[in-house]
PDB file of N, CA and C in Angstrom:
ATOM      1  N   UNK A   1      12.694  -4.978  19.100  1.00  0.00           N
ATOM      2  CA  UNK A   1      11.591  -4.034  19.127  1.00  0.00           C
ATOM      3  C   UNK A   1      11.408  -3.430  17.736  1.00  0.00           C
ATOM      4  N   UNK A   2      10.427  -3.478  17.052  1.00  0.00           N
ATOM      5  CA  UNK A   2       9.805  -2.929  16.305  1.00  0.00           C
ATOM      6  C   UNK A   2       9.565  -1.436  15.915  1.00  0.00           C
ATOM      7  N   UNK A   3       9.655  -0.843  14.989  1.00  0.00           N
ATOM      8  CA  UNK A   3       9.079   0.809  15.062  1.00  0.00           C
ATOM      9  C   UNK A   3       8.098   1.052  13.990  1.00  0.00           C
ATOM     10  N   UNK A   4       7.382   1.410  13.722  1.00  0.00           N
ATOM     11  CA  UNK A   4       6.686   2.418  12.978  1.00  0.00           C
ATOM     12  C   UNK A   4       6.363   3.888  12.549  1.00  0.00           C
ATOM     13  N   UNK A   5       6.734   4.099  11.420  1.00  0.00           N
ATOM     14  CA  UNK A   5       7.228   5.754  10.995  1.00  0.00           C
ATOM     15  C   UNK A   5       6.301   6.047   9.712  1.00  0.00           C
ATOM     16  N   UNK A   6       5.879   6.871  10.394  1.00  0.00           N
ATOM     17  CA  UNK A   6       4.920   7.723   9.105  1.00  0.00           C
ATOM     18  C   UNK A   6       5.780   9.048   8.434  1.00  0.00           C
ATOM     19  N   UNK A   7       5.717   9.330   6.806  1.00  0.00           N
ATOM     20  CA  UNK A   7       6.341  10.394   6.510  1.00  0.00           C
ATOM     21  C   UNK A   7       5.145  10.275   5.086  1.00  0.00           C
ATOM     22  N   UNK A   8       5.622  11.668   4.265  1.00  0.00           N
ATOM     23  CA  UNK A   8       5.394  11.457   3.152  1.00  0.00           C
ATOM     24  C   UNK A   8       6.242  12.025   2.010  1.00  0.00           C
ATOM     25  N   UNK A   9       6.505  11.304   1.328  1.00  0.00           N
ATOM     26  CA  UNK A   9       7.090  10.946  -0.157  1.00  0.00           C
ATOM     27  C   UNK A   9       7.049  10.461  -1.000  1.00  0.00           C
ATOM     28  N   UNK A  10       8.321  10.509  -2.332  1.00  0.00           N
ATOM     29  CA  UNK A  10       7.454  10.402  -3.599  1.00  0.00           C
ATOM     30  C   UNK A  10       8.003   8.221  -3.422  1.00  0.00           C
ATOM     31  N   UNK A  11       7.366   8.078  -4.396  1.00  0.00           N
ATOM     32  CA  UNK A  11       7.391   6.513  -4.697  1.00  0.00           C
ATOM     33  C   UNK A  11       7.665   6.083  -5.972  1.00  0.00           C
ATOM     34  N   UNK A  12       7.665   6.662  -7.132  1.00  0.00           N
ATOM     35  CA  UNK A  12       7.406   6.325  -8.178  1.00  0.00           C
ATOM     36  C   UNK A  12       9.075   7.015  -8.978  1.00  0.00           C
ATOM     37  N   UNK A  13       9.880   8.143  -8.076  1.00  0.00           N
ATOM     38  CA  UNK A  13      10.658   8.726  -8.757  1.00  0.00           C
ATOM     39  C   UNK A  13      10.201  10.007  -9.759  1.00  0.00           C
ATOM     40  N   UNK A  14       8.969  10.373  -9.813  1.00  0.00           N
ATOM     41  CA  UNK A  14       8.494  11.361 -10.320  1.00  0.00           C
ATOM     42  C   UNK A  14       7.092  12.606  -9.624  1.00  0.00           C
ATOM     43  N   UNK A  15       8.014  12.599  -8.365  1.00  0.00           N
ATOM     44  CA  UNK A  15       7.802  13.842  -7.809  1.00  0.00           C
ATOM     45  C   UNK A  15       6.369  13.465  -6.958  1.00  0.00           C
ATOM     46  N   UNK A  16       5.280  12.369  -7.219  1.00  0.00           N
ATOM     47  CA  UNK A  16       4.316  11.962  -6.907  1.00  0.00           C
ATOM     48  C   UNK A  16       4.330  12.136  -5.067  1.00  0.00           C
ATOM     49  N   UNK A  17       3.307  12.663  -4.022  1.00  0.00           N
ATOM     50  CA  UNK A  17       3.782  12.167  -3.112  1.00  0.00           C
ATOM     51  C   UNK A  17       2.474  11.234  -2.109  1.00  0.00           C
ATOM     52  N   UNK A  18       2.860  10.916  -1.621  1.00  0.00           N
ATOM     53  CA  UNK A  18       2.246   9.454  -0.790  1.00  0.00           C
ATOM     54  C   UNK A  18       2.672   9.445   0.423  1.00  0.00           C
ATOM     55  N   UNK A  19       1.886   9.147   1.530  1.00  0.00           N
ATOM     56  CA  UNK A  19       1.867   8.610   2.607  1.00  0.00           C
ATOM     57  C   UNK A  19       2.367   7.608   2.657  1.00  0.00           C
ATOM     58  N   UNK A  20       3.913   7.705   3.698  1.00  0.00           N
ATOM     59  CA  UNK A  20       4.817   5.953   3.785  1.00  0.00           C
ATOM     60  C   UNK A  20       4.954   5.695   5.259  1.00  0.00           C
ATOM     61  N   UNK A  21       4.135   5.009   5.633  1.00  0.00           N
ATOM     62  CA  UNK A  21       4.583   3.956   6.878  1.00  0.00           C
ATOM     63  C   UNK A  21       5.337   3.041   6.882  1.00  0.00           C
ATOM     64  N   UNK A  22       6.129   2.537   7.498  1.00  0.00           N
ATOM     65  CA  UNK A  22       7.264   1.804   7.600  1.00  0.00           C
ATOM     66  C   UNK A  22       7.546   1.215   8.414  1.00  0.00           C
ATOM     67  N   UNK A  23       8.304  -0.214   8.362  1.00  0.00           N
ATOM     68  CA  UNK A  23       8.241  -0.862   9.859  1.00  0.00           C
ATOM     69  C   UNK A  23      10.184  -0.768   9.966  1.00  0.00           C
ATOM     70  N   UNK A  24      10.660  -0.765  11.145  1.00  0.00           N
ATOM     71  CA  UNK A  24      12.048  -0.894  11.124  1.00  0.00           C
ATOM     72  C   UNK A  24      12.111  -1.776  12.623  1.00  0.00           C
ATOM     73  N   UNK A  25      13.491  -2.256  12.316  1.00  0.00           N
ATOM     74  CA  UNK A  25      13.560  -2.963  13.637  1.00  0.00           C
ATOM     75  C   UNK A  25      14.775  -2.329  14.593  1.00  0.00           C
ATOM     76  N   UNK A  26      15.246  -2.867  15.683  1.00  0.00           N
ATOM     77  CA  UNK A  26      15.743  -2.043  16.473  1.00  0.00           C
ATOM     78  C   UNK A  26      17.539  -1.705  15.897  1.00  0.00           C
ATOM     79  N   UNK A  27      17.526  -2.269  14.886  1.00  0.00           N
ATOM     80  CA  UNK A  27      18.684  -1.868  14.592  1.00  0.00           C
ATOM     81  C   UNK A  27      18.516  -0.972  13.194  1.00  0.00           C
ATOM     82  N   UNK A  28      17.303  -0.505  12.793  1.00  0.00           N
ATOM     83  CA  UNK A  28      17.645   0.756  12.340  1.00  0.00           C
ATOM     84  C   UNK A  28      16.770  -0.214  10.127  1.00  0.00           C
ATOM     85  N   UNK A  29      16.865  -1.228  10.656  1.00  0.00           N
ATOM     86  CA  UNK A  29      16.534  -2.009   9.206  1.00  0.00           C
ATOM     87  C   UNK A  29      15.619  -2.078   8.782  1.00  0.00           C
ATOM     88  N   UNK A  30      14.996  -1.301   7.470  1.00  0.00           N
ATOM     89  CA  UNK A  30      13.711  -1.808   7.154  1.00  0.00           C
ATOM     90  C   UNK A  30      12.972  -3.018   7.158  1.00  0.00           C
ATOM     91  N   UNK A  31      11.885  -3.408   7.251  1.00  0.00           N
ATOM     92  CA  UNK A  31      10.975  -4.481   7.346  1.00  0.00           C
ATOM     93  C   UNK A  31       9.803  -4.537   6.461  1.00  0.00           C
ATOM     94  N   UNK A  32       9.693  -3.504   6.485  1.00  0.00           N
ATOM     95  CA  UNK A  32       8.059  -3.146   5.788  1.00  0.00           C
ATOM     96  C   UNK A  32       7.729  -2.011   5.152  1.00  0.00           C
ATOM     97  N   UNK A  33       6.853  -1.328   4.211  1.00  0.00           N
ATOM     98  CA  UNK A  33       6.600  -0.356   3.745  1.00  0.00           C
ATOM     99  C   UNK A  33       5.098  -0.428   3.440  1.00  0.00           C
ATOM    100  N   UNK A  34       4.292   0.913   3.390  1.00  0.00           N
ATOM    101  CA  UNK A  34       2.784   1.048   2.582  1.00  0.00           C
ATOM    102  C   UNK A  34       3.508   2.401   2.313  1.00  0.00           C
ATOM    103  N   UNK A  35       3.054   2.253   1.084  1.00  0.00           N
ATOM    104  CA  UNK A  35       2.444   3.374   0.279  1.00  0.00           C
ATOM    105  C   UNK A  35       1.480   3.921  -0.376  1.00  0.00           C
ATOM    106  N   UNK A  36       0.790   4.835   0.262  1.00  0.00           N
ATOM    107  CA  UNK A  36      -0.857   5.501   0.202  1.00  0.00           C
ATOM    108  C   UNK A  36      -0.471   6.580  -0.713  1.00  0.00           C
ATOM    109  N   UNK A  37      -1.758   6.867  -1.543  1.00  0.00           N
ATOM    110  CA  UNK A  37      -1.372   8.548  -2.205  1.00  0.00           C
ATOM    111  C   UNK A  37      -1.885   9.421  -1.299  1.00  0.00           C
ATOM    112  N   UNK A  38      -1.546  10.866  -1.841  1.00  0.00           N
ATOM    113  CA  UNK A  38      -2.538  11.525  -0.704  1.00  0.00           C
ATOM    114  C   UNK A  38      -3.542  12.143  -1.641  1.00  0.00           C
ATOM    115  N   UNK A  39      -3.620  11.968  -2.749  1.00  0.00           N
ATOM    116  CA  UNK A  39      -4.797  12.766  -3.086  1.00  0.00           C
ATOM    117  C   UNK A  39      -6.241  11.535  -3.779  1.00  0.00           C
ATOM    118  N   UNK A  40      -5.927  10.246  -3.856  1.00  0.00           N
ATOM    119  CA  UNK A  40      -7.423   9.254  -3.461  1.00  0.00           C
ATOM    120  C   UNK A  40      -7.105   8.478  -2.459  1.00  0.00           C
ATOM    121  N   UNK A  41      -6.384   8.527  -1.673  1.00  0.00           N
ATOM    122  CA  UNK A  41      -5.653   7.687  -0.274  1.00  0.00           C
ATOM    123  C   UNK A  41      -5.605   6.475  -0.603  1.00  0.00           C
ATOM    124  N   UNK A  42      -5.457   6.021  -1.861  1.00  0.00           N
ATOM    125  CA  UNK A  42      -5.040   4.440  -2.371  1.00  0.00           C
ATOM    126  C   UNK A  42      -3.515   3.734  -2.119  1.00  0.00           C
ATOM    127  N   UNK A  43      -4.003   2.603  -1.931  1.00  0.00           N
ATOM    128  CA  UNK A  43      -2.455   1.618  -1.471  1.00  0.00           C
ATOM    129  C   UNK A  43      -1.974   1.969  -2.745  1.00  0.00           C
ATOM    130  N   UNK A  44      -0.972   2.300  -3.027  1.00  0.00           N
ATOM    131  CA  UNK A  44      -0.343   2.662  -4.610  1.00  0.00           C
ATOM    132  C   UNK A  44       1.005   1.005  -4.351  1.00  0.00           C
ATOM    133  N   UNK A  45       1.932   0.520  -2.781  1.00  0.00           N
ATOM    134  CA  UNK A  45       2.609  -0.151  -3.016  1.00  0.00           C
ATOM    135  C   UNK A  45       2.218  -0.807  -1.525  1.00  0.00           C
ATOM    136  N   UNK A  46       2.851  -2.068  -1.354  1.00  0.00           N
ATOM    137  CA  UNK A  46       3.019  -2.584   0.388  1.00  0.00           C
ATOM    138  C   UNK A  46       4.017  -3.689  -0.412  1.00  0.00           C
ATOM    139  N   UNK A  47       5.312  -3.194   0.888  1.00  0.00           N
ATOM    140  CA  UNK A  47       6.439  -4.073   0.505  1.00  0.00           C
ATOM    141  C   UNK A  47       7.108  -4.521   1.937  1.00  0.00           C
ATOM    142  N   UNK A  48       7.473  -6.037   1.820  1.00  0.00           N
ATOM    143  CA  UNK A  48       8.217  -6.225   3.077  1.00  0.00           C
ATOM    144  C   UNK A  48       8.975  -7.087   2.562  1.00  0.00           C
ATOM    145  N   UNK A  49      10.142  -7.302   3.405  1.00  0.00           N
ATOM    146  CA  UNK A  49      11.625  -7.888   3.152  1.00  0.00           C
ATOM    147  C   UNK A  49      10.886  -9.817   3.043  1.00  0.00           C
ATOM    148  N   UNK A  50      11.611  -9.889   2.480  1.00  0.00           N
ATOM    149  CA  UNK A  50      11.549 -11.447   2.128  1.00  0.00           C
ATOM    150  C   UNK A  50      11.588 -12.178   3.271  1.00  0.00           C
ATOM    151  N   UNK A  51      12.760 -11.967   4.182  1.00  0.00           N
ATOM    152  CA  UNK A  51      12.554 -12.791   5.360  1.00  0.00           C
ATOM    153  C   UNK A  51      11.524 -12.150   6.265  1.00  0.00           C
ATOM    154  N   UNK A  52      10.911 -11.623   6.350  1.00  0.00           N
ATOM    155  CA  UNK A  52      10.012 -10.939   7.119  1.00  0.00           C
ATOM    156  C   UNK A  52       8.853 -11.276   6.483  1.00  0.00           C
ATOM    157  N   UNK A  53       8.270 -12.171   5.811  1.00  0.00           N
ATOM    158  CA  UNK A  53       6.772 -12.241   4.948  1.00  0.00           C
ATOM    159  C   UNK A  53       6.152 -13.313   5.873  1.00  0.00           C
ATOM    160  N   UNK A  54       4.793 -12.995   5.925  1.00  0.00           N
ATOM    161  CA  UNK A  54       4.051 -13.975   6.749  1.00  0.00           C
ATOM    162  C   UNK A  54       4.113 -14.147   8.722  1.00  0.00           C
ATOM    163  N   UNK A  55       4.764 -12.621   8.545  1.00  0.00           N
ATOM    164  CA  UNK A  55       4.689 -12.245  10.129  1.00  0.00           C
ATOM    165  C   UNK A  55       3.969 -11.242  10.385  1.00  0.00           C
ATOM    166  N   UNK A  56       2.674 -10.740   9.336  1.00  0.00           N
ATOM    167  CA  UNK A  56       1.565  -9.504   9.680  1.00  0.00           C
ATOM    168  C   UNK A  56       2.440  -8.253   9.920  1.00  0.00           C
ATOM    169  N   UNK A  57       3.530  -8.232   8.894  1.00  0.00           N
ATOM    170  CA  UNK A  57       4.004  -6.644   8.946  1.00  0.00           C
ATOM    171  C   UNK A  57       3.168  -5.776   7.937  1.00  0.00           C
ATOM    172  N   UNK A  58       2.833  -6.297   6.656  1.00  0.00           N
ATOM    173  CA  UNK A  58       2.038  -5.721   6.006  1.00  0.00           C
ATOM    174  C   UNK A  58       0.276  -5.376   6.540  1.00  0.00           C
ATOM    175  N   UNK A  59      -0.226  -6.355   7.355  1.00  0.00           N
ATOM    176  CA  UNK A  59      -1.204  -5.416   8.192  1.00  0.00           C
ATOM    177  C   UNK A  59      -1.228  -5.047   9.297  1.00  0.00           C
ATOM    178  N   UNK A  60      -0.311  -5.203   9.918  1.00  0.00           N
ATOM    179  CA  UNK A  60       0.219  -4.149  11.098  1.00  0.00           C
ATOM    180  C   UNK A  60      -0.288  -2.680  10.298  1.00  0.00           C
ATOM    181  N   UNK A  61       0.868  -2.265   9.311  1.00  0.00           N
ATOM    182  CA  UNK A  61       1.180  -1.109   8.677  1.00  0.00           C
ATOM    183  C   UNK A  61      -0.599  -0.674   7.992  1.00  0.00           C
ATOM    184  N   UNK A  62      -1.117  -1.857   7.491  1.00  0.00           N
ATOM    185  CA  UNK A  62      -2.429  -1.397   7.200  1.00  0.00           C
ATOM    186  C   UNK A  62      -3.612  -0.866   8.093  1.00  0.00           C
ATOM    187  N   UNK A  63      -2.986  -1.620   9.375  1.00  0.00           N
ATOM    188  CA  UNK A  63      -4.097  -1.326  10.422  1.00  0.00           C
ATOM    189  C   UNK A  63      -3.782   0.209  11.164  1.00  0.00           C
ATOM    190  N   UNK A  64      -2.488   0.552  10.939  1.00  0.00           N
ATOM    191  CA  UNK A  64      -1.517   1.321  11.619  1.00  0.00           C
ATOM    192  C   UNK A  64      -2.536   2.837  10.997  1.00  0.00           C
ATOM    193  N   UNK A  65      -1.975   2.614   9.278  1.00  0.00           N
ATOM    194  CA  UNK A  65      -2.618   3.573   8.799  1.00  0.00           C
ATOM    195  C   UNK A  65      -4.657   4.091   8.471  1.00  0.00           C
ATOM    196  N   UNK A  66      -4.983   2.847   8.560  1.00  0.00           N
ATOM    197  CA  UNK A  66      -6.530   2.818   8.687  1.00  0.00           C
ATOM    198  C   UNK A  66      -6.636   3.347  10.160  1.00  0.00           C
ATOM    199  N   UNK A  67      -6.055   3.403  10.862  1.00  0.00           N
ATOM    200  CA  UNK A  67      -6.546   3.996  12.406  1.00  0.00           C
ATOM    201  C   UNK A  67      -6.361   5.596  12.388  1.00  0.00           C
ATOM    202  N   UNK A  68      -5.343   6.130  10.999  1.00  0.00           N
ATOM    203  CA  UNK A  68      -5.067   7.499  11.149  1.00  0.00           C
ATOM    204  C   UNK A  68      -6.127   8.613   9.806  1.00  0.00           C
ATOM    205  N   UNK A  69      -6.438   7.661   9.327  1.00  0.00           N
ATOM    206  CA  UNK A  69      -6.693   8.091   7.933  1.00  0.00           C
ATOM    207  C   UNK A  69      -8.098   6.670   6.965  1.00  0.00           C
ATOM    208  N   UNK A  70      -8.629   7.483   6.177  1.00  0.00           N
ATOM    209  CA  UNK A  70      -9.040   6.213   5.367  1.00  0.00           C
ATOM    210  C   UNK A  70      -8.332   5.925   4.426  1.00  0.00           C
ATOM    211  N   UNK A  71      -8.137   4.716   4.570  1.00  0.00           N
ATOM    212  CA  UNK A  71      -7.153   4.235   2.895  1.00  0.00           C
ATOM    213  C   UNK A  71      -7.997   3.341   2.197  1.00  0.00           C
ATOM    214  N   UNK A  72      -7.723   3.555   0.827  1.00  0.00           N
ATOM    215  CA  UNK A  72      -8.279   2.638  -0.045  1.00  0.00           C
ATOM    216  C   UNK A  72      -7.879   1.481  -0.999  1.00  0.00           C
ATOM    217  N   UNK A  73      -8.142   0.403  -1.183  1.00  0.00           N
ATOM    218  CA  UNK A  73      -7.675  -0.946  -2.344  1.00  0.00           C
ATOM    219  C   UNK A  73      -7.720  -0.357  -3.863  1.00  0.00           C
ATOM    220  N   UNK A  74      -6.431  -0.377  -4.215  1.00  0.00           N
ATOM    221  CA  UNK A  74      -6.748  -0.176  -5.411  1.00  0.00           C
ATOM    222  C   UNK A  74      -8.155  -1.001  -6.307  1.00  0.00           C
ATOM    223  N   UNK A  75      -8.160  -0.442  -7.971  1.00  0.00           N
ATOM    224  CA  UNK A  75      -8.791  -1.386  -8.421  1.00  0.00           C
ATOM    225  C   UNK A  75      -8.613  -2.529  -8.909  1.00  0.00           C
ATOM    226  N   UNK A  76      -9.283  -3.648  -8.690  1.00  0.00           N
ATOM    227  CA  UNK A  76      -9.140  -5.105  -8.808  1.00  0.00           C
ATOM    228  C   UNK A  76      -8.012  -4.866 -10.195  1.00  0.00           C
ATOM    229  N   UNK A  77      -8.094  -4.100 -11.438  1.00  0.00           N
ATOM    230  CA  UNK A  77      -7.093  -4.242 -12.363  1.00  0.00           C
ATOM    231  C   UNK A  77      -5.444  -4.106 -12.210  1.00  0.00           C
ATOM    232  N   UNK A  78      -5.542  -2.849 -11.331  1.00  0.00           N
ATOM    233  CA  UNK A  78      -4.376  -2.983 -11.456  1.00  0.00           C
ATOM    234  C   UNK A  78      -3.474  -3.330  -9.661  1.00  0.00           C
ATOM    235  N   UNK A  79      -4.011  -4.422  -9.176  1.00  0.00           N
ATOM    236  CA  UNK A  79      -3.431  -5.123  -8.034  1.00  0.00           C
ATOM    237  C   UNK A  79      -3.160  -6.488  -9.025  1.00  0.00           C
ATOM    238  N   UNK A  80      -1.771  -6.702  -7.819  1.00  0.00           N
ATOM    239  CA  UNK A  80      -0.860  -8.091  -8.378  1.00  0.00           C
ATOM    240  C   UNK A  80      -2.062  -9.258  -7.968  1.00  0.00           C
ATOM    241  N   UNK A  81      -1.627 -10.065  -7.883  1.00  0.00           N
ATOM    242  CA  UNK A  81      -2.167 -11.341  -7.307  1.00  0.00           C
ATOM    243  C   UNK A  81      -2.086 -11.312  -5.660  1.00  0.00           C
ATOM    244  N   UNK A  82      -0.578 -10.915  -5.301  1.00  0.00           N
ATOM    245  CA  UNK A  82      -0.541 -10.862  -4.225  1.00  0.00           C
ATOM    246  C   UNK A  82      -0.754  -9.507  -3.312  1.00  0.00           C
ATOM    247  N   UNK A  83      -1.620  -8.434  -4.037  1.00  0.00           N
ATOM    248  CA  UNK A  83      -1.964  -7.451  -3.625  1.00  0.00           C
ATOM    249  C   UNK A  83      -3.296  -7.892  -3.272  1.00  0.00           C
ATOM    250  N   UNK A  84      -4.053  -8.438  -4.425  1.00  0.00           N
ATOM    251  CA  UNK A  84      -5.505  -9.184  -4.330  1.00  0.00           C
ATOM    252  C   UNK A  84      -6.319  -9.524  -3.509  1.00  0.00           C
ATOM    253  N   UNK A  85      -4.563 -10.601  -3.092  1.00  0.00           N
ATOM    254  CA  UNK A  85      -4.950 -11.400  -1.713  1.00  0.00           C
ATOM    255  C   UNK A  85      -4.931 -10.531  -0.258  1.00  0.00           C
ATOM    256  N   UNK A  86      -4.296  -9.890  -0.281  1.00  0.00           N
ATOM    257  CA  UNK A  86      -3.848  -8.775   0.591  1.00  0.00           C
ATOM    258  C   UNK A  86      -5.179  -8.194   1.001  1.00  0.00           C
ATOM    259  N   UNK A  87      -6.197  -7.844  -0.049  1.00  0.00           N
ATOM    260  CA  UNK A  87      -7.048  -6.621  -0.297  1.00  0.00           C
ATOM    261  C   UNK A  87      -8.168  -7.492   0.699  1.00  0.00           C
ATOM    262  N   UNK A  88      -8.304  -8.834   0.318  1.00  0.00           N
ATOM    263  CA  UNK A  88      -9.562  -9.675   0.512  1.00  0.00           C
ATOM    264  C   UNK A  88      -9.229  -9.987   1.882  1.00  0.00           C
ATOM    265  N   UNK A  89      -7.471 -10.093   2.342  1.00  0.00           N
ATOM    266  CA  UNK A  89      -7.484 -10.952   3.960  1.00  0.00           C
ATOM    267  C   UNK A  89      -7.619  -9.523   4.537  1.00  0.00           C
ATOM    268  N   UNK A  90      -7.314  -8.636   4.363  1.00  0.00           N
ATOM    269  CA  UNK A  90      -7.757  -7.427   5.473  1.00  0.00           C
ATOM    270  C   UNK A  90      -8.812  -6.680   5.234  1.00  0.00           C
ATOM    271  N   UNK A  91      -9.935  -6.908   4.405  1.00  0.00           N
ATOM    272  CA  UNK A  91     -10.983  -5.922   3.712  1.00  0.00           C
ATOM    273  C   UNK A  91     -10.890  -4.598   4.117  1.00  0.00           C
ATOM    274  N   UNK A  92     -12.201  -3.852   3.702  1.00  0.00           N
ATOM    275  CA  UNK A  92     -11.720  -2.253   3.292  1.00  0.00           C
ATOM    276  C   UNK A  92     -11.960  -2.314   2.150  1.00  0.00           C
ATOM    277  N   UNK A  93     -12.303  -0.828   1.963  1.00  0.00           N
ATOM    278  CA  UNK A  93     -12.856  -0.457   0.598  1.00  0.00           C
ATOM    279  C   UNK A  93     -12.040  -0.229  -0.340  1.00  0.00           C
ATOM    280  N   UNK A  94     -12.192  -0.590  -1.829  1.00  0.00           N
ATOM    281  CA  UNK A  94     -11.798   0.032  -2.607  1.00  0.00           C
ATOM    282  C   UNK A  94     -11.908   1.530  -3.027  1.00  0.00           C
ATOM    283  N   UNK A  95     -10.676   1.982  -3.997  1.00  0.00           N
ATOM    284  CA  UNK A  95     -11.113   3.271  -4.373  1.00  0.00           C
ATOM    285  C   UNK A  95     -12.268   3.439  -4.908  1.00  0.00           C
ATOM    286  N   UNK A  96     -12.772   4.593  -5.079  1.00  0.00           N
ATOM    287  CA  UNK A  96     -14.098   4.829  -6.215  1.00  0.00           C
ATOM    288  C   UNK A  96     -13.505   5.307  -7.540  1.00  0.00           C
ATOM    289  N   UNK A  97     -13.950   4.380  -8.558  1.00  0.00           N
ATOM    290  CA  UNK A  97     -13.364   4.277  -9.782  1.00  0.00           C
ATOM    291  C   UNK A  97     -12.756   5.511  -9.939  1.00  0.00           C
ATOM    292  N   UNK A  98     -12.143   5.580 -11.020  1.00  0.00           N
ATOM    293  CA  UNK A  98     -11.390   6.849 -11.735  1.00  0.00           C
ATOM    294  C   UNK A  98     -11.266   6.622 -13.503  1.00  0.00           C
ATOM    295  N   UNK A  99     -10.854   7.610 -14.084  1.00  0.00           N
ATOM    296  CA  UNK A  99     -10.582   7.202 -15.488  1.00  0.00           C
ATOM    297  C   UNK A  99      -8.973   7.126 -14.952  1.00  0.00           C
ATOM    298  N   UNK A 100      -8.822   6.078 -15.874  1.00  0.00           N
ATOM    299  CA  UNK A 100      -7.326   5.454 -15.711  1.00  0.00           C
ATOM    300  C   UNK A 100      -7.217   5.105 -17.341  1.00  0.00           C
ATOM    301  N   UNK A 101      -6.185   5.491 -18.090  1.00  0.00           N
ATOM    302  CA  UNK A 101      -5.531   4.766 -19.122  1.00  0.00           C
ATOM    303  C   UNK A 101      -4.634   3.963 -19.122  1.00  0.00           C
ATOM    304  N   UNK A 102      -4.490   2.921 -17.870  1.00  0.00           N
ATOM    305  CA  UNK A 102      -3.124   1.806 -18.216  1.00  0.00           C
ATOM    306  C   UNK A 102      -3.553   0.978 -19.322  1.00  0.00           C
ATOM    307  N   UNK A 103      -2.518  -0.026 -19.131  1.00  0.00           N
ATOM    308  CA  UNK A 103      -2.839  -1.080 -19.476  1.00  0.00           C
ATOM    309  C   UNK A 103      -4.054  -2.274 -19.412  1.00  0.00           C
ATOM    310  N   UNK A 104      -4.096  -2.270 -18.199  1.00  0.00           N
ATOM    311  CA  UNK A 104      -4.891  -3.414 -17.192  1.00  0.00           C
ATOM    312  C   UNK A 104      -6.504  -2.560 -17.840  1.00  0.00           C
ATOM    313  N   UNK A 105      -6.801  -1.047 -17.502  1.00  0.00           N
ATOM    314  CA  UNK A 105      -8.252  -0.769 -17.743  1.00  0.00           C
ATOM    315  C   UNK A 105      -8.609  -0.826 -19.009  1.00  0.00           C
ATOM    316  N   UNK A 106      -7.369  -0.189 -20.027  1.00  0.00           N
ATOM    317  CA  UNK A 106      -7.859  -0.385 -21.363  1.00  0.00           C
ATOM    318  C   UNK A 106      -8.350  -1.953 -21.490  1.00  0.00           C
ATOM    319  N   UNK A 107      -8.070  -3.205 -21.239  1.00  0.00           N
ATOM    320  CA  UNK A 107      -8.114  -4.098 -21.944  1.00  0.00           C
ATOM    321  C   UNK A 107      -9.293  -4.892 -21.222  1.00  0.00           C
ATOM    322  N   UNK A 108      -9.441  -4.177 -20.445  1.00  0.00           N
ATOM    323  CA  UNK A 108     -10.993  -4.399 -19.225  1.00  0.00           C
ATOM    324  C   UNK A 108     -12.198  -4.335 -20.254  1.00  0.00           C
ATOM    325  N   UNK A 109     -11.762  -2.864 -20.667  1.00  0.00           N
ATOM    326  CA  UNK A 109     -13.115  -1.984 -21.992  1.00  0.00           C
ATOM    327  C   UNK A 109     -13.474  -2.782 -22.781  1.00  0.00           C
ATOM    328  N   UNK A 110     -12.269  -3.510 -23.585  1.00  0.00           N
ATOM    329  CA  UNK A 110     -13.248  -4.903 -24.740  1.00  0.00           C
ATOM    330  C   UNK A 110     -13.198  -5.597 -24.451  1.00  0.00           C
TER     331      UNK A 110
END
């Protein structure tokens, strides 16, 4: 049996905090994670255990939290490849832009 747990905390190690759903199984083991912010409700992470990939724990947890809240896709810059794909098999909106100075936007600009 499966669980799902909503809390919120930081993600990053610097105090940041975010909405974390989580999947565990009946012995207490993680499976899955999203991490939403709470102040643009963006996927900031979605992580699941290696042996657990390709069993819809990551949109379980997406559907879990879209039923409580709106969440948003980051921007196309700064998602992995396999966030990308993520964004396009479960659609949903992206955030609405922001000024961002990473990496990924600066090099968008030229």
């Amino acid at each position: 049996m499966l669980t799902i747990t909503a809390r919120i905390g930081d993600y990053y190690g610097d105090g940041s905090s975010n909405h974390i759903w989580a999947t565990r199984d009946s012995d207490g083991a993680l499976i899955a994670e999203l991490y939403v912010s709470t102040d643009r409700r963006e996927i900031m992470n979605i992580w699941v255990d290696e042996d657990h990939r390709g069993e819809g724990h990551a949109r379980q947890l997406y559907e879990t939290a879209t039923d409580q809240m709106d969440v948003f896709h980051a921007p196309v810059a700064h998602r992995t490849p396999e966030g990308n794909a993520f964004a396009e098999a479960v659609g949903g909106e992206t955030v609405t832009p922001y000024p961002c100075d990473c990496y990924a936007c600066d090099t968008m600009e030229d």
